[in-house]
C-alpha atoms as a PDB file:
ATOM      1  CA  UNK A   1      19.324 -48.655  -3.854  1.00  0.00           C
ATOM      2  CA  UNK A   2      22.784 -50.539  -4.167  1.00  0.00           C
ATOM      3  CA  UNK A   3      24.531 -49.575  -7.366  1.00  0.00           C
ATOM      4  CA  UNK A   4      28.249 -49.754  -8.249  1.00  0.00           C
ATOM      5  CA  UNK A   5      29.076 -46.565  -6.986  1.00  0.00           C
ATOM      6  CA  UNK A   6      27.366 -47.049  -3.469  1.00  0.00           C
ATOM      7  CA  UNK A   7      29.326 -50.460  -3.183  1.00  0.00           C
ATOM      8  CA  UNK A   8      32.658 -48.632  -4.208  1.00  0.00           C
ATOM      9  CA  UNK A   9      32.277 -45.442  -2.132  1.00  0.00           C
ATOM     10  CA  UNK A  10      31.345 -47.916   1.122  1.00  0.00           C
ATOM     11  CA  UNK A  11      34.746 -49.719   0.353  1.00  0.00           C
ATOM     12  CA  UNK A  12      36.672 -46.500  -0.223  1.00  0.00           C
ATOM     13  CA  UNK A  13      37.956 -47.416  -3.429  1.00  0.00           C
ATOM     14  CA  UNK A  14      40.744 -45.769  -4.606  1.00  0.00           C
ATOM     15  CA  UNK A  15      40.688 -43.576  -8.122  1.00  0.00           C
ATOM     16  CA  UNK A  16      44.916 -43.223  -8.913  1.00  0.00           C
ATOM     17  CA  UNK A  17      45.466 -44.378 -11.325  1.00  0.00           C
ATOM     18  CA  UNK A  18      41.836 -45.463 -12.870  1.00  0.00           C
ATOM     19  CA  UNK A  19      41.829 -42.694 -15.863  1.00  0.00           C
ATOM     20  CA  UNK A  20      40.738 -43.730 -19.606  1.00  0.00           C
ATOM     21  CA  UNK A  21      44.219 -43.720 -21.767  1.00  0.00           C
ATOM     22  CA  UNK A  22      44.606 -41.661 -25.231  1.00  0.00           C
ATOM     23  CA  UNK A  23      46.937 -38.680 -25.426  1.00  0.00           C
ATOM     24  CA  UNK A  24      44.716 -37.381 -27.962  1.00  0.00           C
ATOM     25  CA  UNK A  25      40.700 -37.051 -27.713  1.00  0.00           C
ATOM     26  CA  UNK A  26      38.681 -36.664 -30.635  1.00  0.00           C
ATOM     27  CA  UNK A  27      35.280 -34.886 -29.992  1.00  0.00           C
ATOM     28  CA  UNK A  28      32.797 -35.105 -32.106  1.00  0.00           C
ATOM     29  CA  UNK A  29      29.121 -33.205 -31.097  1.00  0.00           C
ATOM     30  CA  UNK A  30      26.342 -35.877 -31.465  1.00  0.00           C
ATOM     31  CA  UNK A  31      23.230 -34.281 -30.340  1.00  0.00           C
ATOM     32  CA  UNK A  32      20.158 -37.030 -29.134  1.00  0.00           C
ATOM     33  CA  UNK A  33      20.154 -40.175 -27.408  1.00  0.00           C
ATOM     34  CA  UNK A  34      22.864 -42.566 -27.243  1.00  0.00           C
ATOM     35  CA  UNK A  35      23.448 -46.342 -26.885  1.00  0.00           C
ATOM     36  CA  UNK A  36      26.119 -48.158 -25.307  1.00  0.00           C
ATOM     37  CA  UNK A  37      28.386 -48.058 -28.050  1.00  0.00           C
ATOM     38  CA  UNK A  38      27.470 -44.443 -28.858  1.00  0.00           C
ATOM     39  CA  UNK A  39      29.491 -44.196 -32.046  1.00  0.00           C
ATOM     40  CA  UNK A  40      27.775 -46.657 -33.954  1.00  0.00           C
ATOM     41  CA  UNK A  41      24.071 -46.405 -31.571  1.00  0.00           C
ATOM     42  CA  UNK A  42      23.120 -43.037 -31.730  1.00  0.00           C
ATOM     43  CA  UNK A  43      21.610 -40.458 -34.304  1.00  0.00           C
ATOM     44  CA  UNK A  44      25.370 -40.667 -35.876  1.00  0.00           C
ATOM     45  CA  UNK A  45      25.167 -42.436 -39.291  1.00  0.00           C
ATOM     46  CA  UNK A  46      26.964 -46.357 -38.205  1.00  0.00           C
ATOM     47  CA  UNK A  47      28.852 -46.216 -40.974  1.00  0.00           C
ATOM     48  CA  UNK A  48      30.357 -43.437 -40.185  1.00  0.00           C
ATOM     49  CA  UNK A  49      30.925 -44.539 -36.522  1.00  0.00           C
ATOM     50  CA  UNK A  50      32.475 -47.663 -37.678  1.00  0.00           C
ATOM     51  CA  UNK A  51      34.972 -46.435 -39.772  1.00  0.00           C
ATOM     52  CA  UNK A  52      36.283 -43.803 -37.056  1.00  0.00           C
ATOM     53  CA  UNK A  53      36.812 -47.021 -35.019  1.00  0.00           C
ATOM     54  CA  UNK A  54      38.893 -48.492 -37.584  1.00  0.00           C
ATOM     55  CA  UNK A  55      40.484 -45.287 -38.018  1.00  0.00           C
ATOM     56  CA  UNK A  56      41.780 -44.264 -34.427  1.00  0.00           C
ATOM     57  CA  UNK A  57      42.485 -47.430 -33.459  1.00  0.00           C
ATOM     58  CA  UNK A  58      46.124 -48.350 -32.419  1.00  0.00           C
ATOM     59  CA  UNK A  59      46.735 -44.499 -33.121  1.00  0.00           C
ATOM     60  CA  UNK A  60      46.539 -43.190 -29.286  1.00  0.00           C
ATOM     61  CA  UNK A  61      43.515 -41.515 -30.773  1.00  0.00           C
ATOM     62  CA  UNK A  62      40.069 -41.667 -28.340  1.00  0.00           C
ATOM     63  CA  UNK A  63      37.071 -40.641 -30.373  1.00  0.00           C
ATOM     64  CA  UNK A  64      33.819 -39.553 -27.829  1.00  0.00           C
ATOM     65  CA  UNK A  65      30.516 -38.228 -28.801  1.00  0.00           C
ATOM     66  CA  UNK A  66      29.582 -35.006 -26.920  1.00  0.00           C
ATOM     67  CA  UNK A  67      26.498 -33.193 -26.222  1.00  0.00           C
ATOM     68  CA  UNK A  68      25.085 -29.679 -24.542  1.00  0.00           C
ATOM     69  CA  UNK A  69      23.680 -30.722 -20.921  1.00  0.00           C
ATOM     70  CA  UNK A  70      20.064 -30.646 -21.077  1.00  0.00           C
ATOM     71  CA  UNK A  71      17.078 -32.633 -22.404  1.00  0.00           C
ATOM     72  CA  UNK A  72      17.710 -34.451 -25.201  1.00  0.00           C
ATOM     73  CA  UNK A  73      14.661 -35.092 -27.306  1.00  0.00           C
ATOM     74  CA  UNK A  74      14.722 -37.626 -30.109  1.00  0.00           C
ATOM     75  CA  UNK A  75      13.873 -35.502 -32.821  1.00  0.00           C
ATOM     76  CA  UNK A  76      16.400 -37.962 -35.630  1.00  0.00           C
ATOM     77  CA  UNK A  77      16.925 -34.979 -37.552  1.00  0.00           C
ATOM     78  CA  UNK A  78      21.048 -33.855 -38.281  1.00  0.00           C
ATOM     79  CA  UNK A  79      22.684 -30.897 -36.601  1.00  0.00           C
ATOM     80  CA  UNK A  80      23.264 -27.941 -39.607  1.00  0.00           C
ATOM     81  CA  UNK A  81      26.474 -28.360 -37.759  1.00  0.00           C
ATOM     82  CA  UNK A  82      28.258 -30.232 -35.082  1.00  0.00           C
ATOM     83  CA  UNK A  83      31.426 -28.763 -32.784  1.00  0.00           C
ATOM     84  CA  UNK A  84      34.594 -31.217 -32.598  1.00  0.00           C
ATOM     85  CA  UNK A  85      37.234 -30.776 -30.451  1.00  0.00           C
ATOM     86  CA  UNK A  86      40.944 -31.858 -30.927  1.00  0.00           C
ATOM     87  CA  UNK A  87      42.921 -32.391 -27.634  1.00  0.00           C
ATOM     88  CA  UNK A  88      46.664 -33.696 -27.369  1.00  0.00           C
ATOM     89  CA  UNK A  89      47.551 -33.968 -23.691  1.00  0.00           C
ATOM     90  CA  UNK A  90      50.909 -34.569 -23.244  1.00  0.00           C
ATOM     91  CA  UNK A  91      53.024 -32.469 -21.136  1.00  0.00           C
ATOM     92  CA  UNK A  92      54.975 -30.007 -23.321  1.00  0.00           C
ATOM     93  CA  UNK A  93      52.841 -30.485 -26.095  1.00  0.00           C
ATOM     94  CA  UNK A  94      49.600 -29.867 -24.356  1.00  0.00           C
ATOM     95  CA  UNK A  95      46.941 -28.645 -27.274  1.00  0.00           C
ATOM     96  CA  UNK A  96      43.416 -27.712 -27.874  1.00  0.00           C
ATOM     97  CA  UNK A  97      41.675 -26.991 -31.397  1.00  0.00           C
ATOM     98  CA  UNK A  98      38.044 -26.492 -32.176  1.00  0.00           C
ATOM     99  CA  UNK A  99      36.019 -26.815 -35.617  1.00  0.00           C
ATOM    100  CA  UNK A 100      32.824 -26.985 -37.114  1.00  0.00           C
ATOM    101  CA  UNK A 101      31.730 -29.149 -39.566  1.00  0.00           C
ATOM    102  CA  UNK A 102      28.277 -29.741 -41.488  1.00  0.00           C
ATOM    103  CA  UNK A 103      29.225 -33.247 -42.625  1.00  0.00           C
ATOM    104  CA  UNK A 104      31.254 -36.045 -40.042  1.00  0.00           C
ATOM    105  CA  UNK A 105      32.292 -37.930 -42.829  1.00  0.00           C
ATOM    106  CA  UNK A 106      35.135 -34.992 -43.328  1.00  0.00           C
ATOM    107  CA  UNK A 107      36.312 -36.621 -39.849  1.00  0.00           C
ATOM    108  CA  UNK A 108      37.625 -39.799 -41.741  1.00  0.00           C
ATOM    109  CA  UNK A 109      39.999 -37.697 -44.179  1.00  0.00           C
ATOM    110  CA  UNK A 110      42.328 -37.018 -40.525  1.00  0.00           C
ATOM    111  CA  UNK A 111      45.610 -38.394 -40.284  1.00  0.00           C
ATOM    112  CA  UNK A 112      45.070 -40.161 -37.016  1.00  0.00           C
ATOM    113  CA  UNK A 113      48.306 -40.869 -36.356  1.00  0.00           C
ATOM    114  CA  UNK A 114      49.721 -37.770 -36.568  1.00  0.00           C
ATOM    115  CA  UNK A 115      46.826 -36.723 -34.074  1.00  0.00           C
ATOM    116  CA  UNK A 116      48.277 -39.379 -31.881  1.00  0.00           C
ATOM    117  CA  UNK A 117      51.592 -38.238 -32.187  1.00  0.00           C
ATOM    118  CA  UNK A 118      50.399 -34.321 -31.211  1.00  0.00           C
ATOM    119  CA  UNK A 119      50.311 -33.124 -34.669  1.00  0.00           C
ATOM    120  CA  UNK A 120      47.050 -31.265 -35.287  1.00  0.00           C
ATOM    121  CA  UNK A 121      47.968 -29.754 -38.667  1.00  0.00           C
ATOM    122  CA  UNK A 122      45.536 -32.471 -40.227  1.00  0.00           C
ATOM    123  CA  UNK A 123      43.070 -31.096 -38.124  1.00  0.00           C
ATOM    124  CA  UNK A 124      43.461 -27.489 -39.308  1.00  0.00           C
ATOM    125  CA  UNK A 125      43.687 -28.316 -42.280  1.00  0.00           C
ATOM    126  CA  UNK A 126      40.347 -31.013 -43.294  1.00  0.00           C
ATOM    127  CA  UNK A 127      38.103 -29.107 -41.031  1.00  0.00           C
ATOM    128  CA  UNK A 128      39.670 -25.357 -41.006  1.00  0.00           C
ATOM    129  CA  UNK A 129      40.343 -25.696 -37.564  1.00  0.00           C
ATOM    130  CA  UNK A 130      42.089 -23.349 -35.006  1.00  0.00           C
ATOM    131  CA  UNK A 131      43.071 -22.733 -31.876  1.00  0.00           C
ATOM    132  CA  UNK A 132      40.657 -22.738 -28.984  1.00  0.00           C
ATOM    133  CA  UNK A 133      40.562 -19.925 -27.061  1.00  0.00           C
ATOM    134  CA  UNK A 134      37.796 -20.067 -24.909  1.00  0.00           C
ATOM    135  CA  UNK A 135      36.852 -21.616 -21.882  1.00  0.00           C
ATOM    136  CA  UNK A 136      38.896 -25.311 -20.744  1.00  0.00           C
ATOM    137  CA  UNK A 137      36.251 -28.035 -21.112  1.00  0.00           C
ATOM    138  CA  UNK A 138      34.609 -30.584 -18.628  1.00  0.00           C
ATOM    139  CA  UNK A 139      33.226 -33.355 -19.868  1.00  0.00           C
ATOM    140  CA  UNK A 140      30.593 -35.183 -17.549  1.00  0.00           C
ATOM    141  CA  UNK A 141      29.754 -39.112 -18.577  1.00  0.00           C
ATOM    142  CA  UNK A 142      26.509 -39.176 -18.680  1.00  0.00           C
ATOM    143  CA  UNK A 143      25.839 -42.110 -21.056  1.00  0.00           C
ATOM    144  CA  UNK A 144      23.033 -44.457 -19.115  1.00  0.00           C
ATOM    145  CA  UNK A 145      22.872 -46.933 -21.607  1.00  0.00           C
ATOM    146  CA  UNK A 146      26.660 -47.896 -20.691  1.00  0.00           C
ATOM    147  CA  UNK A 147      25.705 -47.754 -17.175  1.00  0.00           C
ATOM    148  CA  UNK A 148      22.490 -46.328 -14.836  1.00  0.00           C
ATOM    149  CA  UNK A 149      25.316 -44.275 -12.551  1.00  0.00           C
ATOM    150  CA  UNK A 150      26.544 -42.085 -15.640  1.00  0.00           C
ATOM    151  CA  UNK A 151      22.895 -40.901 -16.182  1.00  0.00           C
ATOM    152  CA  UNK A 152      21.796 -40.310 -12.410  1.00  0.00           C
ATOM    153  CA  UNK A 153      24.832 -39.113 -11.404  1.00  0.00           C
ATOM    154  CA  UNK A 154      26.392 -37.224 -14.544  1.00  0.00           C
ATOM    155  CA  UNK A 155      23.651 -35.684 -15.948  1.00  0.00           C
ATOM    156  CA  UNK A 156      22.699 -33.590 -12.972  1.00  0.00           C
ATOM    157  CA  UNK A 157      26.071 -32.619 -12.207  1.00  0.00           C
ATOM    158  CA  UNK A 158      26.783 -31.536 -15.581  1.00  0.00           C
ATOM    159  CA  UNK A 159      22.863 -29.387 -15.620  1.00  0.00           C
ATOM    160  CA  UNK A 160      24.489 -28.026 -12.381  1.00  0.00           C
ATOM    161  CA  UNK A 161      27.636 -26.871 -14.033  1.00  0.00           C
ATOM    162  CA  UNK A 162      25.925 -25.738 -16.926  1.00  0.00           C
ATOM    163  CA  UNK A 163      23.457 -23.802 -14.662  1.00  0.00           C
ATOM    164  CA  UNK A 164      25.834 -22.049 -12.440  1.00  0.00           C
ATOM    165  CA  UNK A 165      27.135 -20.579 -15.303  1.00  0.00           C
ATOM    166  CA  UNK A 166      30.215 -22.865 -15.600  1.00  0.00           C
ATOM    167  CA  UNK A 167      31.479 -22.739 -19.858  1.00  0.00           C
ATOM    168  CA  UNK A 168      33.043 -25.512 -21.117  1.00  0.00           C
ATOM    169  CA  UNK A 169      30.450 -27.991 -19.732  1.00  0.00           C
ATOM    170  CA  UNK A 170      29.470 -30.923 -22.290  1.00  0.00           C
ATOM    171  CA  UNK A 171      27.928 -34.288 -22.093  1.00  0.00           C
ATOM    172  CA  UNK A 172      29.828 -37.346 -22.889  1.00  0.00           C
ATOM    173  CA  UNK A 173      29.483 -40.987 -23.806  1.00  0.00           C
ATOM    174  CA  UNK A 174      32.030 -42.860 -22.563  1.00  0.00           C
ATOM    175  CA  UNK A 175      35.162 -42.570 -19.718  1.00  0.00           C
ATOM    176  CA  UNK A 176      35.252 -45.525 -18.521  1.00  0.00           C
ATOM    177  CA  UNK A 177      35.095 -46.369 -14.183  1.00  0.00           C
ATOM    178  CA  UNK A 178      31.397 -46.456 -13.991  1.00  0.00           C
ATOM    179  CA  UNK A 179      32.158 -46.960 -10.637  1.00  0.00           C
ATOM    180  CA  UNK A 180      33.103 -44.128  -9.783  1.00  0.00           C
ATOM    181  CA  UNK A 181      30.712 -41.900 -11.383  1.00  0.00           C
ATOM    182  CA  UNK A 182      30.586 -38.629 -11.919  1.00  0.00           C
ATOM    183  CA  UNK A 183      33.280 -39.043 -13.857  1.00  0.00           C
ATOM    184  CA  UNK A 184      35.356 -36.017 -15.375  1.00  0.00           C
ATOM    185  CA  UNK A 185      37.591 -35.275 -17.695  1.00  0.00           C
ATOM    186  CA  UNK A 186      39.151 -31.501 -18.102  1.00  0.00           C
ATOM    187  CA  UNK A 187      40.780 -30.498 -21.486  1.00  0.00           C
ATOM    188  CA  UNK A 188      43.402 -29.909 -22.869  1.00  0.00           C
ATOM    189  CA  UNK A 189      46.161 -31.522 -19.825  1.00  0.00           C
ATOM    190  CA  UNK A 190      43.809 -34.375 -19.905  1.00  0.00           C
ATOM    191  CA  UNK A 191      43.320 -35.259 -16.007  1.00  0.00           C
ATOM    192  CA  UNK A 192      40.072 -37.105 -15.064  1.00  0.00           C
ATOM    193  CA  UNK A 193      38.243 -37.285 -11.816  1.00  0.00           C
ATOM    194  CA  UNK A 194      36.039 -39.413 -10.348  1.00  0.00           C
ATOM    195  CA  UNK A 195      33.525 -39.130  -7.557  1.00  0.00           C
ATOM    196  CA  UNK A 196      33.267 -35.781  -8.846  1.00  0.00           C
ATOM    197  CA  UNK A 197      31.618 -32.412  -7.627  1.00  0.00           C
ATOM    198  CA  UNK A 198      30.785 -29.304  -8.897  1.00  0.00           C
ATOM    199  CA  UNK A 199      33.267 -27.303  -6.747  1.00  0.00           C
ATOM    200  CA  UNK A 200      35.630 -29.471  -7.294  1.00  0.00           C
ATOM    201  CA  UNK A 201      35.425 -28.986 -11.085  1.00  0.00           C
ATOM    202  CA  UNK A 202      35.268 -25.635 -10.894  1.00  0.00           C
ATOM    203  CA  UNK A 203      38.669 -25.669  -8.900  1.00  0.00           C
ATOM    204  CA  UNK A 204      40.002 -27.641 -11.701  1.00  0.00           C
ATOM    205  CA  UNK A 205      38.811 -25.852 -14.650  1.00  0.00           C
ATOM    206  CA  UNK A 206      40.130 -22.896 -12.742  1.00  0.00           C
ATOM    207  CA  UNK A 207      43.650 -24.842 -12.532  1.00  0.00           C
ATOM    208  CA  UNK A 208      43.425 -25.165 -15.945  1.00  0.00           C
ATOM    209  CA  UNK A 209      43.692 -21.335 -16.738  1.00  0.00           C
ATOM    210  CA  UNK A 210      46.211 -21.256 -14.506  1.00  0.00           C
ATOM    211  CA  UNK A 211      48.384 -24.239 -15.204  1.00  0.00           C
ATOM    212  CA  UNK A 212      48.084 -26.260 -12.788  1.00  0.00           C
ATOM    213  CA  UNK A 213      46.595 -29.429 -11.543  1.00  0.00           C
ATOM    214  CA  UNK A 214      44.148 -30.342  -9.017  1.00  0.00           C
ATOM    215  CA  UNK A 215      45.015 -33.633  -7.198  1.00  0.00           C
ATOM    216  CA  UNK A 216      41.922 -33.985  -4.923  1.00  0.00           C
ATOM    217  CA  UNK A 217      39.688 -36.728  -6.639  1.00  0.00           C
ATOM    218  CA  UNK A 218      42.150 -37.288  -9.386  1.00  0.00           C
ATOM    219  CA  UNK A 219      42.432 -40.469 -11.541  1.00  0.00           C
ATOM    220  CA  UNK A 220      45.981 -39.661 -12.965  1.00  0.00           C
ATOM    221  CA  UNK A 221      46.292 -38.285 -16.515  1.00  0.00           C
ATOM    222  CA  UNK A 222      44.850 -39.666 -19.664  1.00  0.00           C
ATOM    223  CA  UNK A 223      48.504 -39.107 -21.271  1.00  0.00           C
ATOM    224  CA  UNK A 224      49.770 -42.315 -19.724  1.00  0.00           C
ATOM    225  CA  UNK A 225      49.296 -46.122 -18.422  1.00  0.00           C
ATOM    226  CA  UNK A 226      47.421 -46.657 -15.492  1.00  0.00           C
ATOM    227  CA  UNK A 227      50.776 -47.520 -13.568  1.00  0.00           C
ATOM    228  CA  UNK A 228      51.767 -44.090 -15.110  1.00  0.00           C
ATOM    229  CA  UNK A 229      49.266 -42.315 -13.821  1.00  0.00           C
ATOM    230  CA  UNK A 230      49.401 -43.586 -10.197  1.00  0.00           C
ATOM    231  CA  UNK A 231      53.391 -42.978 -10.548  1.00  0.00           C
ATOM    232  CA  UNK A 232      53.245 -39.209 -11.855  1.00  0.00           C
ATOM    233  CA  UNK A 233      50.097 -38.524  -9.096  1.00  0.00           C
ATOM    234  CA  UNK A 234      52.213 -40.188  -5.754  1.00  0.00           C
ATOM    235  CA  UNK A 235      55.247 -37.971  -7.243  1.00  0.00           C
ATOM    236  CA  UNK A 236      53.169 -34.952  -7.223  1.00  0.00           C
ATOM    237  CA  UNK A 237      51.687 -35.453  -3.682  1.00  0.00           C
ATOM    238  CA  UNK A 238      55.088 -36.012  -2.229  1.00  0.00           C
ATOM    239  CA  UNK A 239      57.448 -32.768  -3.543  1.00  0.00           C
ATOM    240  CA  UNK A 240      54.097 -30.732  -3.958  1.00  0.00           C
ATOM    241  CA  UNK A 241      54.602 -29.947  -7.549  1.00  0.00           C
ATOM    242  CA  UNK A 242      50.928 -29.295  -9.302  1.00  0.00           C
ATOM    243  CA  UNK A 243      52.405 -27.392 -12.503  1.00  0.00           C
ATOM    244  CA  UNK A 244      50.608 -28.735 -15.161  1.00  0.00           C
ATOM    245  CA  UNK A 245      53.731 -29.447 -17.726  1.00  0.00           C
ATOM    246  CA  UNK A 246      56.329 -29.837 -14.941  1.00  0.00           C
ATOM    247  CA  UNK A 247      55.909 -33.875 -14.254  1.00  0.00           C
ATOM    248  CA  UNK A 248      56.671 -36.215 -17.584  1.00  0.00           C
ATOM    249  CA  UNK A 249      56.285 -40.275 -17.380  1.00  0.00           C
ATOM    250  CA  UNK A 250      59.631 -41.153 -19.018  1.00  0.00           C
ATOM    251  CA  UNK A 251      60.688 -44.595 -18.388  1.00  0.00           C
ATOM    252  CA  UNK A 252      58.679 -47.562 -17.334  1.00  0.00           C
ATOM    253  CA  UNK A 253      60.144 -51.349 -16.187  1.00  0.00           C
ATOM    254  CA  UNK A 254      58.174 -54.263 -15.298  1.00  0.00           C
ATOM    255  CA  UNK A 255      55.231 -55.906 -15.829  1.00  0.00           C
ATOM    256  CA  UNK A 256      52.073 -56.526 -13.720  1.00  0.00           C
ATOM    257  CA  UNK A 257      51.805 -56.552 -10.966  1.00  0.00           C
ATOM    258  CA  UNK A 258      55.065 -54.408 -10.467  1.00  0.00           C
ATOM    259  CA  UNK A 259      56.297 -51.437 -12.461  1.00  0.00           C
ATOM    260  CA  UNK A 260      59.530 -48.964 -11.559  1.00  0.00           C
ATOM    261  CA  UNK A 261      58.512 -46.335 -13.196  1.00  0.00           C
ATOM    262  CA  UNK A 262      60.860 -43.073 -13.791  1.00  0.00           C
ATOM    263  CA  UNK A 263      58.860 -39.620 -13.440  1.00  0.00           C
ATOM    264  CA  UNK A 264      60.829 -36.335 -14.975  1.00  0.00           C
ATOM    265  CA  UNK A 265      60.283 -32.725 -13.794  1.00  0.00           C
ATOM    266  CA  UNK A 266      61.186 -30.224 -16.480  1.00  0.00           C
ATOM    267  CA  UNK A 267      63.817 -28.761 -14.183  1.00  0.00           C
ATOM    268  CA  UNK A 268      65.898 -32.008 -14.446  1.00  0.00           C
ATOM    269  CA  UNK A 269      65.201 -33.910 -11.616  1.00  0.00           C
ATOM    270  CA  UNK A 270      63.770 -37.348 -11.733  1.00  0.00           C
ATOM    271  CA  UNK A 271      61.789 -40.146  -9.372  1.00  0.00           C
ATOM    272  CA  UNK A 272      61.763 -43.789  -9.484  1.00  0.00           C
ATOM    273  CA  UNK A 273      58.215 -45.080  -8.678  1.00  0.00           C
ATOM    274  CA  UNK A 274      57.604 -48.425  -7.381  1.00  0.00           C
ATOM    275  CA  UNK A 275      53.788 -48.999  -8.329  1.00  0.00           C
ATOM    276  CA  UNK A 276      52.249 -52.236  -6.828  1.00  0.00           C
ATOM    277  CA  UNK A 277      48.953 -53.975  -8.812  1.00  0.00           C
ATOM    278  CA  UNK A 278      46.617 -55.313  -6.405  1.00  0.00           C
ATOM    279  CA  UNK A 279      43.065 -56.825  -6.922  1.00  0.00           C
ATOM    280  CA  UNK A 280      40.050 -54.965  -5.138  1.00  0.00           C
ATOM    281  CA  UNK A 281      38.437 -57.087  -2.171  1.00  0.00           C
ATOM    282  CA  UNK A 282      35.915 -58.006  -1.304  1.00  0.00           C
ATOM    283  CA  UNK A 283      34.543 -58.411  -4.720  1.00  0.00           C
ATOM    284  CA  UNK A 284      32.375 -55.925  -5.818  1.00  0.00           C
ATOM    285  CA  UNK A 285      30.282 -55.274  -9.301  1.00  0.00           C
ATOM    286  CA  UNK A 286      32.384 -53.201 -11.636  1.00  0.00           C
ATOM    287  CA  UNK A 287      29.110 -51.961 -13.629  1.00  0.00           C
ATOM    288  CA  UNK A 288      25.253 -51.890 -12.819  1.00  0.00           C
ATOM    289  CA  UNK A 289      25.223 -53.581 -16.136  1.00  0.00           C
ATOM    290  CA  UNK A 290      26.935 -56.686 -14.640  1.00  0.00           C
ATOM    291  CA  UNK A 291      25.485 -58.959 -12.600  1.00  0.00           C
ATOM    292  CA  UNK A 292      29.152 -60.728 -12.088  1.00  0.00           C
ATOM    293  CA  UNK A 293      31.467 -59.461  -9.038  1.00  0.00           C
ATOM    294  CA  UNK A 294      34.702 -58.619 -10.182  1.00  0.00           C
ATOM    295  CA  UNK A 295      38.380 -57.566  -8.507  1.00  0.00           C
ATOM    296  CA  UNK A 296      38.886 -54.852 -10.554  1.00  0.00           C
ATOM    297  CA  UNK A 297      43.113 -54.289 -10.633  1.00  0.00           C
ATOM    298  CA  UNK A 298      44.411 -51.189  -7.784  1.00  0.00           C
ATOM    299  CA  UNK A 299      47.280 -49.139  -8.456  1.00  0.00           C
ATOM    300  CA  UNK A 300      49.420 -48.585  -5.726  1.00  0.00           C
ATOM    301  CA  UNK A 301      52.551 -46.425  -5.460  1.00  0.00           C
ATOM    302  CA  UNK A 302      54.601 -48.069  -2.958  1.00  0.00           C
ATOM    303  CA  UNK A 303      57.925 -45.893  -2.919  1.00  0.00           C
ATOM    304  CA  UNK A 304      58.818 -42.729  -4.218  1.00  0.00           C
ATOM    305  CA  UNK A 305      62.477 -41.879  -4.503  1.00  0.00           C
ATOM    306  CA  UNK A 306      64.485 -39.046  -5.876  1.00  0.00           C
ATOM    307  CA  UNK A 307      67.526 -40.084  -7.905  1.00  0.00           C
ATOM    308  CA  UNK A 308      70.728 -38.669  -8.284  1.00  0.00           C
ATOM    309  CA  UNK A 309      72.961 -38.017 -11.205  1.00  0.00           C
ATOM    310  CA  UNK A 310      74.512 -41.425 -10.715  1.00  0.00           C
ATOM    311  CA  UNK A 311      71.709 -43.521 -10.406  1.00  0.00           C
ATOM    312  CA  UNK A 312      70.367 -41.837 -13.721  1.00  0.00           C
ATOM    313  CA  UNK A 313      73.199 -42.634 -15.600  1.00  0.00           C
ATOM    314  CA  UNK A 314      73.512 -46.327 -14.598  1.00  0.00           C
END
């Protein structure tokens, strides 16, 4: 069977710089089935969904429904209580705060943009939130109504996960790339993968404790642009550096389909990063809920060079 992760595998389609974009992700537990647009198509009251829409948006705020791996029967009846998750990724700043809440309308009484910004004191203190200190989390797309690949290809590599005895493991609706399903993303630094595995999660949740990244299947980080993320990725694989707060995105120039893009290390030195935008060929489908071939835009880092003191300043 030919689905849009067969066709992309075949053509050895590249993942840099293919991650979703929010610095902060907003979590909310959503037991049951889902639709395509989860927020307003599952069990969760519309309402509701819509006005968390309205409220993130433009805020750098990504709100996702989550889920325990497993069957999910349609029972239509409320959780007592539901988990949510606060995550602000950027580098320096990187944060991770857990709640519980009987009611999701509490949700809409966040200051979003202060989430956005990496303040989570809103967070703390609507839903008596805190730190979390257990496990980092990996959340596996699984949604099938947004695309067939998510559900044959998530789902049993998030029961695997979950099975193994992996923590952290949770469903989720929506990370965009069905293409290149599973699809991962690992909380708090925010890094998603694609085309992922179960060993190669467990390497990165294992990063995670340790501060560090894991490059192999990377999409780049959700912190940044695409162009970003390709940029901060091609600087990584060329000095080596896989600290998890040393590499910043701090300047980008340009517009599609060329960027110069200026990557910082928290020891002072800094990278210019030519990143090229190229369509995908041959044509391929982007989704499995498209019949229409697309070109979907590839990121390509084309040079990476140190710069001096000099070519900073000028």
């Amino acid at each position: 069977m030919s689905t849009c992760t067969t066709v992309s595998r075949a053509l050895d389609e590249p993942v840099s710089g293919t991650a979703a974009t929010a610095r902060t992700w907003l979590l909310l537990e959503q037991p049951g089935p889902w639709g395509a647009r989860a927020l307003t198509s599952s069990h969760l009251d519309p309402a509701v969904g819509r006005a968390l829409e309205k409220a993130a948006k433009g805020t750098g705020v990504r709100i996702a429904l989550i889920r325990r791996p497993g069957r999910h029967a349609d029972v239509g009846t409320p959780p007592p209580v539901r988990r949510v998750y606060a995550a602000h990724t950027t580098p320096g700043n990187a944060w991770l705060r857990t709640a519980v809440t009987d009611d999701p309308r509490r949700l809409l009484d966040l200051d979003f943009g202060a989430l956005g910004r990496g303040d989570h004191r809103s967070f703390d203190a609507v839903l008596d939130g805190g730190a979390h200190t257990g496990a980092p989390l990996a959340l596996v797309c699984t949604n099938g109504k947004r695309d067939r690949c998510c559900a044959l290809l998530g789902r049993p590599l998030a029961a695997e996960l979950a099975a193994s005895g992996v923590e952290g493991v949770w469903e989720v609706t929506h990370l965009g790339g069905h293409r290149f399903s599973p699809t991962v993303l690992v909380l708090p630094y925010g890094y998603a993968y694609g085309r992922a595995q179960a060993h190669t999660v467990q390497e990165a949740l294992r990063g995670v404790r340790e501060g560090r990244i894991v490059v192999e299947g990377c999409r780049g980080s959700s912190a940044w642009e695409r162009p970003g993320q390709a940029a901060e990725l091609a600087v990584r694989g060329a000095v080596g550096e896989y600290a998890a707060d040393a590499l910043s995105v701090v300047r980008t120039d340009g517009a599609a389909p060329r960027w110069e893009i200026v990557v910082a290390h928290a020891d002072g030195r800094h990278w210019r990063v030519v990143v090229a935008q190229g369509d995908a060929l041959p044509p391929r489908p982007e989704s499995c809920g498209s019949s229409v071939l697309g070109s979907p835009a590839q990121m390509e880092a084309v040079s990476v060079r140190e710069l001096s003191t000099t070519a900073l300043a000028s």
